[in-house]
Protein backbone atom coordinates (compact mmCIF):
# COMPACT_ATOMS: atom_id res chain seq x y z
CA UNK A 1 -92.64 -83.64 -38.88
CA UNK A 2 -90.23 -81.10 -38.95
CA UNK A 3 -87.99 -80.40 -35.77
CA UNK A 4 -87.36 -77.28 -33.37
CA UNK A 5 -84.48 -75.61 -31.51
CA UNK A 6 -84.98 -75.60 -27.83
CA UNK A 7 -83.86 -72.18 -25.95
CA UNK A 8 -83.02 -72.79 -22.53
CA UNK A 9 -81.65 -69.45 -20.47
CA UNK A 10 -79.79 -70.73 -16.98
CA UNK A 11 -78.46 -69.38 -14.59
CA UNK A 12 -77.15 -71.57 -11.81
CA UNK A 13 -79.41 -73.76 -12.11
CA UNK A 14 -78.07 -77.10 -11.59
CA UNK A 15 -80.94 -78.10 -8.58
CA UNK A 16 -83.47 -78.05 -11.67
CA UNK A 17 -81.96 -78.06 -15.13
CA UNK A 18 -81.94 -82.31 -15.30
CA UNK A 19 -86.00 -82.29 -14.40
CA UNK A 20 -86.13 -79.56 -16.77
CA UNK A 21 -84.80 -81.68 -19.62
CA UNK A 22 -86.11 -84.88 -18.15
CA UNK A 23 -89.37 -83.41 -19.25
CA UNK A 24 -88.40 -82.82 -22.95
CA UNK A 25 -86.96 -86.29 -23.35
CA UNK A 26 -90.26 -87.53 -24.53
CA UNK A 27 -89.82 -84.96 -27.68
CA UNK A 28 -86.58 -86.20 -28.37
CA UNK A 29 -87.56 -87.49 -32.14
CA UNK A 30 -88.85 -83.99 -32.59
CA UNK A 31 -85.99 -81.53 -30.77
CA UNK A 32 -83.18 -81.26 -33.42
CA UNK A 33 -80.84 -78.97 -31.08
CA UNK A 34 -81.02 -77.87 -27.57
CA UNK A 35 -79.10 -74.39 -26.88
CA UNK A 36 -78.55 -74.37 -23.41
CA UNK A 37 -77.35 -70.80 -22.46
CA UNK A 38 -75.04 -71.26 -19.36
CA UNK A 39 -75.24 -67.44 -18.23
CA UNK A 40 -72.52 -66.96 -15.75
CA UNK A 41 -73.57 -69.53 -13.18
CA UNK A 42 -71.27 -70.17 -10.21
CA UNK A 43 -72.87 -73.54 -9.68
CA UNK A 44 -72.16 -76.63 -11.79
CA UNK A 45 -75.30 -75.91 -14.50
CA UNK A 46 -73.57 -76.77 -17.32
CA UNK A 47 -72.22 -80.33 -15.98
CA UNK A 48 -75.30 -81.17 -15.24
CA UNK A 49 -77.28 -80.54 -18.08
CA UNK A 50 -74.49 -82.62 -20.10
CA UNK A 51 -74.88 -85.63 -18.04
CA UNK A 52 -78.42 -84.95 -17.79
CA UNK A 53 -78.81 -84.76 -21.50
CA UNK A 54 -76.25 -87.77 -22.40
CA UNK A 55 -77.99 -89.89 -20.35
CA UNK A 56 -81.50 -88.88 -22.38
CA UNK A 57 -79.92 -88.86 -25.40
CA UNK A 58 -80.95 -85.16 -26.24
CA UNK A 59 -79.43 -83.07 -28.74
CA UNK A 60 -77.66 -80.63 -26.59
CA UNK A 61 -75.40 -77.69 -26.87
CA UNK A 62 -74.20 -75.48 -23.98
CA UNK A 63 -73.63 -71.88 -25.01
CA UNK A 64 -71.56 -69.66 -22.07
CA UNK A 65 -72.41 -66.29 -21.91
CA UNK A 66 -72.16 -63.46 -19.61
CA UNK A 67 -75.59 -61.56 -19.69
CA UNK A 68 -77.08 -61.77 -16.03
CA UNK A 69 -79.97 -61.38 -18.15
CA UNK A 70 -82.89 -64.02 -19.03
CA UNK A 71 -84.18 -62.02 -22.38
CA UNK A 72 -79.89 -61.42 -23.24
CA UNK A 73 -79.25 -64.94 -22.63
CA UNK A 74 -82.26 -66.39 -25.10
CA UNK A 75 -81.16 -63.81 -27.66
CA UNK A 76 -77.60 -65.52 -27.62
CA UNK A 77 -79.17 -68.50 -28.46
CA UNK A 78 -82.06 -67.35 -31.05
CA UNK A 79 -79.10 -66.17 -33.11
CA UNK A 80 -77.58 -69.43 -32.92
CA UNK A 81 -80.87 -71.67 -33.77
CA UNK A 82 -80.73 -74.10 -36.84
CA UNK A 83 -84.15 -75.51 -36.76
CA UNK A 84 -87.16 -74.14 -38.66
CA UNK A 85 -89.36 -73.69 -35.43
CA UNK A 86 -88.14 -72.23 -31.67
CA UNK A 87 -89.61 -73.28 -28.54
CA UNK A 88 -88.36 -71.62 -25.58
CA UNK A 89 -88.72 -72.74 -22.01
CA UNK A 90 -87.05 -71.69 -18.48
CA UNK A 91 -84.56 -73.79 -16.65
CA UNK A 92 -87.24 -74.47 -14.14
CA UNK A 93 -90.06 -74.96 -16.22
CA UNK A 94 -91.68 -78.48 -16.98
CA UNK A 95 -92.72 -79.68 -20.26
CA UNK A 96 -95.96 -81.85 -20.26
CA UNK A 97 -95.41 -85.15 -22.72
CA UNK A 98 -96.65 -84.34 -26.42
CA UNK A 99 -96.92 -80.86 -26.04
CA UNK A 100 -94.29 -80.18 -28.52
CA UNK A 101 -95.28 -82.55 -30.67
CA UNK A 102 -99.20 -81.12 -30.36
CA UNK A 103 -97.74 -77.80 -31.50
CA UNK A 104 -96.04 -79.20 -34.69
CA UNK A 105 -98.80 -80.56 -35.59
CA UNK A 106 -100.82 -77.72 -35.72
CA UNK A 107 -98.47 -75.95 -37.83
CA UNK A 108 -98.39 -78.85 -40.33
CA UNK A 109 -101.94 -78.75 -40.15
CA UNK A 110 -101.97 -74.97 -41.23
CA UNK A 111 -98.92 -74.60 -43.17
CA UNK A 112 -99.47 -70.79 -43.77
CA UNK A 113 -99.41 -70.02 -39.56
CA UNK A 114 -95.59 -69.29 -37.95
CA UNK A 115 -96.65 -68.84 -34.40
CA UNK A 116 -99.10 -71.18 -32.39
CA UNK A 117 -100.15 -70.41 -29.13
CA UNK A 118 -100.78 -73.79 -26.56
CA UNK A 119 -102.59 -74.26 -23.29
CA UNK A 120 -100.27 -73.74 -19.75
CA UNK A 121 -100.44 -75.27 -16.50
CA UNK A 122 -99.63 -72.42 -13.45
CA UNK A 123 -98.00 -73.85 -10.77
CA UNK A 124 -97.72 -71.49 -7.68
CA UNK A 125 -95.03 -72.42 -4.98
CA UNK A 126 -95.19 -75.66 -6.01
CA UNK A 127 -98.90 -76.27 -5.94
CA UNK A 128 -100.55 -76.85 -9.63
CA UNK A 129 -103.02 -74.46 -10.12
CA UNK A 130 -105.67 -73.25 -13.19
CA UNK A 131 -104.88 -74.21 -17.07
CA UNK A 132 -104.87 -71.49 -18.52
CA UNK A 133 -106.20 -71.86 -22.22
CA UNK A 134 -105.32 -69.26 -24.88
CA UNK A 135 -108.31 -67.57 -26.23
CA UNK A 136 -109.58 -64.27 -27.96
CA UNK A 137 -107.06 -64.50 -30.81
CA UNK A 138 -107.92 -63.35 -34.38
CA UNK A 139 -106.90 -63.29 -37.81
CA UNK A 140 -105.38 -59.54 -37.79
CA UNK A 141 -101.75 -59.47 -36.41
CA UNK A 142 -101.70 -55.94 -35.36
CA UNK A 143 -105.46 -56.42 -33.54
CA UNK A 144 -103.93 -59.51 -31.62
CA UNK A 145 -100.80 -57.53 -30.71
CA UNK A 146 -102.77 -54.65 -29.11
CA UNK A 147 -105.14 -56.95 -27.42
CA UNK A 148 -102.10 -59.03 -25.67
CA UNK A 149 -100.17 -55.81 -24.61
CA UNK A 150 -103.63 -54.24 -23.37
CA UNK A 151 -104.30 -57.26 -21.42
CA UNK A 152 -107.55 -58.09 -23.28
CA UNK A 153 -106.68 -61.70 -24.10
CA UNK A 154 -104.93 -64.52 -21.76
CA UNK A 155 -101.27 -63.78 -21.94
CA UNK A 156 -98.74 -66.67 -22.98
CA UNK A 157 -95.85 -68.08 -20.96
CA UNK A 158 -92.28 -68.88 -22.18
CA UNK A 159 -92.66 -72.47 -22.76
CA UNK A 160 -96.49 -72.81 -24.16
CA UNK A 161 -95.72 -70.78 -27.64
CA UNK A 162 -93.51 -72.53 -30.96
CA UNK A 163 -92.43 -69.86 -33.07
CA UNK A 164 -90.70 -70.23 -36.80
CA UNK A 165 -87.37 -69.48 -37.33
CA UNK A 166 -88.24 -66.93 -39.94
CA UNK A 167 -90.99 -64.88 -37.92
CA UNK A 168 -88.66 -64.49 -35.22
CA UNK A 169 -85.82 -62.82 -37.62
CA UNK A 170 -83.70 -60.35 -36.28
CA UNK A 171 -86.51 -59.90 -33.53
CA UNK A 172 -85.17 -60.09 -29.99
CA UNK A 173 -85.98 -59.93 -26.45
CA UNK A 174 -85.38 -56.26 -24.93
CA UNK A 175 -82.64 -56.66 -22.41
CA UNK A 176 -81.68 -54.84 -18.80
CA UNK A 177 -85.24 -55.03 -17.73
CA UNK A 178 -86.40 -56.03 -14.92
CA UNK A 179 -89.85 -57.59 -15.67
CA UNK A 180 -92.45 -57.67 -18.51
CA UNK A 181 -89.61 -58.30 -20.90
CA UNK A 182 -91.14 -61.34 -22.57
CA UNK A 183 -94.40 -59.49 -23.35
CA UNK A 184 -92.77 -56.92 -25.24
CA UNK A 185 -91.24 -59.96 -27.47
CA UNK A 186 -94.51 -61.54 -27.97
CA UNK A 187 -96.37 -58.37 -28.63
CA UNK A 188 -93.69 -57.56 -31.80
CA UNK A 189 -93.86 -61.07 -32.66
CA UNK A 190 -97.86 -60.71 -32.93
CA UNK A 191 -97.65 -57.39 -34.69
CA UNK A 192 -96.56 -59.61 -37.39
CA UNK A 193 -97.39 -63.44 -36.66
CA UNK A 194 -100.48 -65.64 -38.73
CA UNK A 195 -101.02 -67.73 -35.40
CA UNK A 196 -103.02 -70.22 -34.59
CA UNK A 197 -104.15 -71.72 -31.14
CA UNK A 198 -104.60 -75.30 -29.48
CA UNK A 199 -106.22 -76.31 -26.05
CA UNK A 200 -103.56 -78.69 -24.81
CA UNK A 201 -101.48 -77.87 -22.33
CA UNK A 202 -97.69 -78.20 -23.34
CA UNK A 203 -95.79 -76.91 -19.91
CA UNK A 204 -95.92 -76.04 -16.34
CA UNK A 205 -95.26 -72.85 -15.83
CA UNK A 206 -93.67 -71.95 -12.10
CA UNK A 207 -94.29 -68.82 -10.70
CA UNK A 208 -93.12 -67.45 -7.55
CA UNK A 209 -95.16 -64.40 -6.06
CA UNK A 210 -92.57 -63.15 -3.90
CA UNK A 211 -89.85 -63.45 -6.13
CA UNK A 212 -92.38 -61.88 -8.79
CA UNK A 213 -93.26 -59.28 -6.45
CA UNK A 214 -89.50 -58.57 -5.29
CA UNK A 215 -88.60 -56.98 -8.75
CA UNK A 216 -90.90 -54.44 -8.16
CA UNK A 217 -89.64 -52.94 -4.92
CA UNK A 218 -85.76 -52.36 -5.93
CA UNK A 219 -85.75 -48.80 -7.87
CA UNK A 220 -89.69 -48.59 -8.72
CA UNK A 221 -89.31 -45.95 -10.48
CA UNK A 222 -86.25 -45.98 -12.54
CA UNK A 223 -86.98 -49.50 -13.12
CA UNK A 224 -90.39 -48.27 -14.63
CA UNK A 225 -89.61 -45.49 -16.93
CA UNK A 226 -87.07 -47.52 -18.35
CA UNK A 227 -89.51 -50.52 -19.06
CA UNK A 228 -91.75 -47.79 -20.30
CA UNK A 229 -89.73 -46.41 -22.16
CA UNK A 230 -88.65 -49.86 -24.30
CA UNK A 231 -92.62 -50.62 -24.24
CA UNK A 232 -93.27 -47.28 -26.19
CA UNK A 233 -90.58 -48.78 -28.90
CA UNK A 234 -93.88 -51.03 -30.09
CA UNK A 235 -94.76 -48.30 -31.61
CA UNK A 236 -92.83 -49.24 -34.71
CA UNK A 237 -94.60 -51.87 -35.16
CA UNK A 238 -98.24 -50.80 -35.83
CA UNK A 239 -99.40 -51.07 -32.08
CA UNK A 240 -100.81 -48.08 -30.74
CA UNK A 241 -99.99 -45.69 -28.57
CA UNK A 242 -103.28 -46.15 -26.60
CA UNK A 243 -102.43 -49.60 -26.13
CA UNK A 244 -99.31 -48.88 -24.58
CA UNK A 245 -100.93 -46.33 -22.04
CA UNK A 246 -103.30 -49.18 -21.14
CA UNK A 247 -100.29 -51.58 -20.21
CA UNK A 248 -98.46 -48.74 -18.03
CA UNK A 249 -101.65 -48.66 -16.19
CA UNK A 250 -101.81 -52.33 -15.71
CA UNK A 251 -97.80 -52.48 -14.75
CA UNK A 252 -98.29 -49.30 -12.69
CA UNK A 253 -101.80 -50.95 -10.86
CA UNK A 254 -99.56 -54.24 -10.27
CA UNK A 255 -96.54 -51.86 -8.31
CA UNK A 256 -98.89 -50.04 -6.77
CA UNK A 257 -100.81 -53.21 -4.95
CA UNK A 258 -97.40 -54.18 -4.46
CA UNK A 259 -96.07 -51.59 -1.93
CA UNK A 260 -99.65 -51.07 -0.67
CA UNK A 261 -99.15 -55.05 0.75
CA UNK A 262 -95.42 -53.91 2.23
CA UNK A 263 -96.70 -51.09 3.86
CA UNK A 264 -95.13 -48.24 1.69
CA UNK A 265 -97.92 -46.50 1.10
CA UNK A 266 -96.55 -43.27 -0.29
CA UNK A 267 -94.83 -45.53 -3.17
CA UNK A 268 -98.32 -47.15 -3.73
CA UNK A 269 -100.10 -43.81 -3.90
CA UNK A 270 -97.35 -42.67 -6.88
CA UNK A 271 -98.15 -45.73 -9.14
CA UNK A 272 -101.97 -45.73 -8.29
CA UNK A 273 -101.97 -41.60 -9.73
CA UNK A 274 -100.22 -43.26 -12.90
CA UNK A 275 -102.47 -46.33 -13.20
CA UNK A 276 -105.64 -43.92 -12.74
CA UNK A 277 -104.76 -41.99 -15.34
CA UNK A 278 -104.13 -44.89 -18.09
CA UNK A 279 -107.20 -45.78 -20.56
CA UNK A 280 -108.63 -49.26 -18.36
CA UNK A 281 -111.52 -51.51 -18.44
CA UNK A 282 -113.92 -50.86 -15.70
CA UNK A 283 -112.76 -53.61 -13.75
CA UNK A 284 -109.24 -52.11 -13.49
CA UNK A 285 -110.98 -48.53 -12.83
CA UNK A 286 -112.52 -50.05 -9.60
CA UNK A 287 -109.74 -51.42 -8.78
CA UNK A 288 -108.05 -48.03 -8.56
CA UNK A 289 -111.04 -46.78 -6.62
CA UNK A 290 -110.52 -49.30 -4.41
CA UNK A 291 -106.73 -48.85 -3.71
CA UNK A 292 -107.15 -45.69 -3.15
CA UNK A 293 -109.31 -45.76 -0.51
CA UNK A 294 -107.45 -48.19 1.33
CA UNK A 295 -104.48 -45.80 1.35
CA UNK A 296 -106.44 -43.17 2.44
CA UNK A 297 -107.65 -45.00 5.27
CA UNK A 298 -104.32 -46.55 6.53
CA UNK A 299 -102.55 -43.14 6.41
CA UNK A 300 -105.40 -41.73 8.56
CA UNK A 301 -105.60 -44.46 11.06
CA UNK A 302 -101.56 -44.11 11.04
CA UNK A 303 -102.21 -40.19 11.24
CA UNK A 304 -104.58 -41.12 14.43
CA UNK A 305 -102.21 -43.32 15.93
CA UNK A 306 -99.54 -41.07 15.73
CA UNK A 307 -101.88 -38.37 17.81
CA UNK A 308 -102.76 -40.78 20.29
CA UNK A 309 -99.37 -41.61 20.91
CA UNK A 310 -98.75 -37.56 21.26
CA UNK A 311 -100.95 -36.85 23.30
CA UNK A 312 -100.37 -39.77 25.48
């Protein structure tokens, strides 16, 4: 079985880097390198992960770098990887025992496939939550790649996806962004990719909705049009432009219900005009419909407390 480069981005992350490899120590027969990218932590990350990895005799190589960036950090190491296959996974990520291995084995199984797509286990503030099984995939590269982008099949998560060496190329993550970057890699590594699928789960995947929802309150919009602006680069790649209007509508939705929950409602009503006007299923369409007329109602009830108050 052949063996894969691990990318791991950190950045002072010494309180979970050693569970984070603990977790990969099973794959250790499998795991030929793993390119720890120490990106300008403060804290001791990179000590750790050496005594971490000593101890469980993994493969491991600790790359400095100075992005501040998760997608600048991986691309450091993606240019350094040695192994045919690349499996990425975050710092704080777990990876569930034989997951790697699962995913090898489906590319020996179909020799001609360079990207396979496994199951993922959410876990929300620490509570495990839904697997979330990928599905909906096809044979046609370009049909998968504007499916994932327009939402239409279950996304992936950095840590459930092996990738070969040779798809990946020259192809890197978009850096300076401050969310959706990893879709954008997937989506050009679909608009090319013979992938395949299996149902196990390979990682946990931790997600934290207030840190999630954080990155979408500093700078809305300049933070927007510049993520729109490297999302309308996939253009060079076969996937069409009414694709990409479909996932500004689903970013621009997501922002929206954002500052509707913190109250700014005049920010919510700016992304809900752009998410209205994107090509969307009918479920998203309601969903406008619905956000709308919650704004409208809590800026008249404001409106009416405001009189009250006046005339009071």
């Amino acid at each position: 079985m052949k063996a894969a480069s691990v990318v791991i981005p950190a950045h002072n992350a010494a309180k979970t880097i050693a569970t984070t490899l603990a977790s990969l120590a099973g794959e250790a027969e499998v795991i030929g390198e793993v390119l720890l990218v120490d990106d300008a932590s403060t804290d001791n990350t990179a000590d750790v992960a050496r005594q971490a990895a000593a101890q469980l005799t993994l493969p491991l190589r600790v790359l400095p770098a100075g992005c501040r960036d998760a997608g600048g950090a991986r691309n450091v190491a993606l240019a350094q990887a040695l192994q045919p296959w690349v499996y990425l996974i975050d710092a704080d990520d777990l990876h569930l025992q034989g997951g790697l291995r699962a995913l090898l084995r489906q590319a020996e199984a179909q020799p001609n496939v360079d990207m396979i797509v496994g199951a993922y286990r959410r876990r929300v503030n620490g509570q495990d939550r839904q697997i979330k099984v990928p599905n909906g995939y096809q044979a046609e590269c370009l049909a998968n790649a504007s499916a994932y982008v327009k939402g239409d099949i279950r996304s992936v998560a950095v840590g459930s996806v092996l990738a070969s060496r040779q798809l990946i190329g020259e192809t890197r993550f978009p850096v300076g962004l401050a969310y959706d970057e990893d879709t954008l890699f997937w989506a050009r590594l679909m608009s090319k990719a013979s992938l395949a699928m299996i149902q196990q789960p390979v990682m946990v995947y931790e997600v934290s909705p207030m840190r999630s929802d954080d990155r979408f309150t500093i700078t809305p919009v300049k933070r927007f049009l510049e993520w729109r602006r490297e999302l309308r680069t996939l253009i060079d790649c076969g996937i069409p432009i009414s694709a990409l209007k479909t996932r500004e509508g689903l970013v621009a939705l997501k922002i929206a219900r954002v500052h509707y929950a913190r109250g700014n409602l005049e920010m919510a009503a700016r992304f809900l005009a752009v998410a209205a006007a994107a090509p969307k299923r009918k479920s998203d369409a309601w969903r406008c419909v619905r956000y709308k007329v919650k704004i409208w109602s809590r800026r008249r009830f404001s409106a009416q407390g405001v009189y009250l108050q006046d005339a009071l």
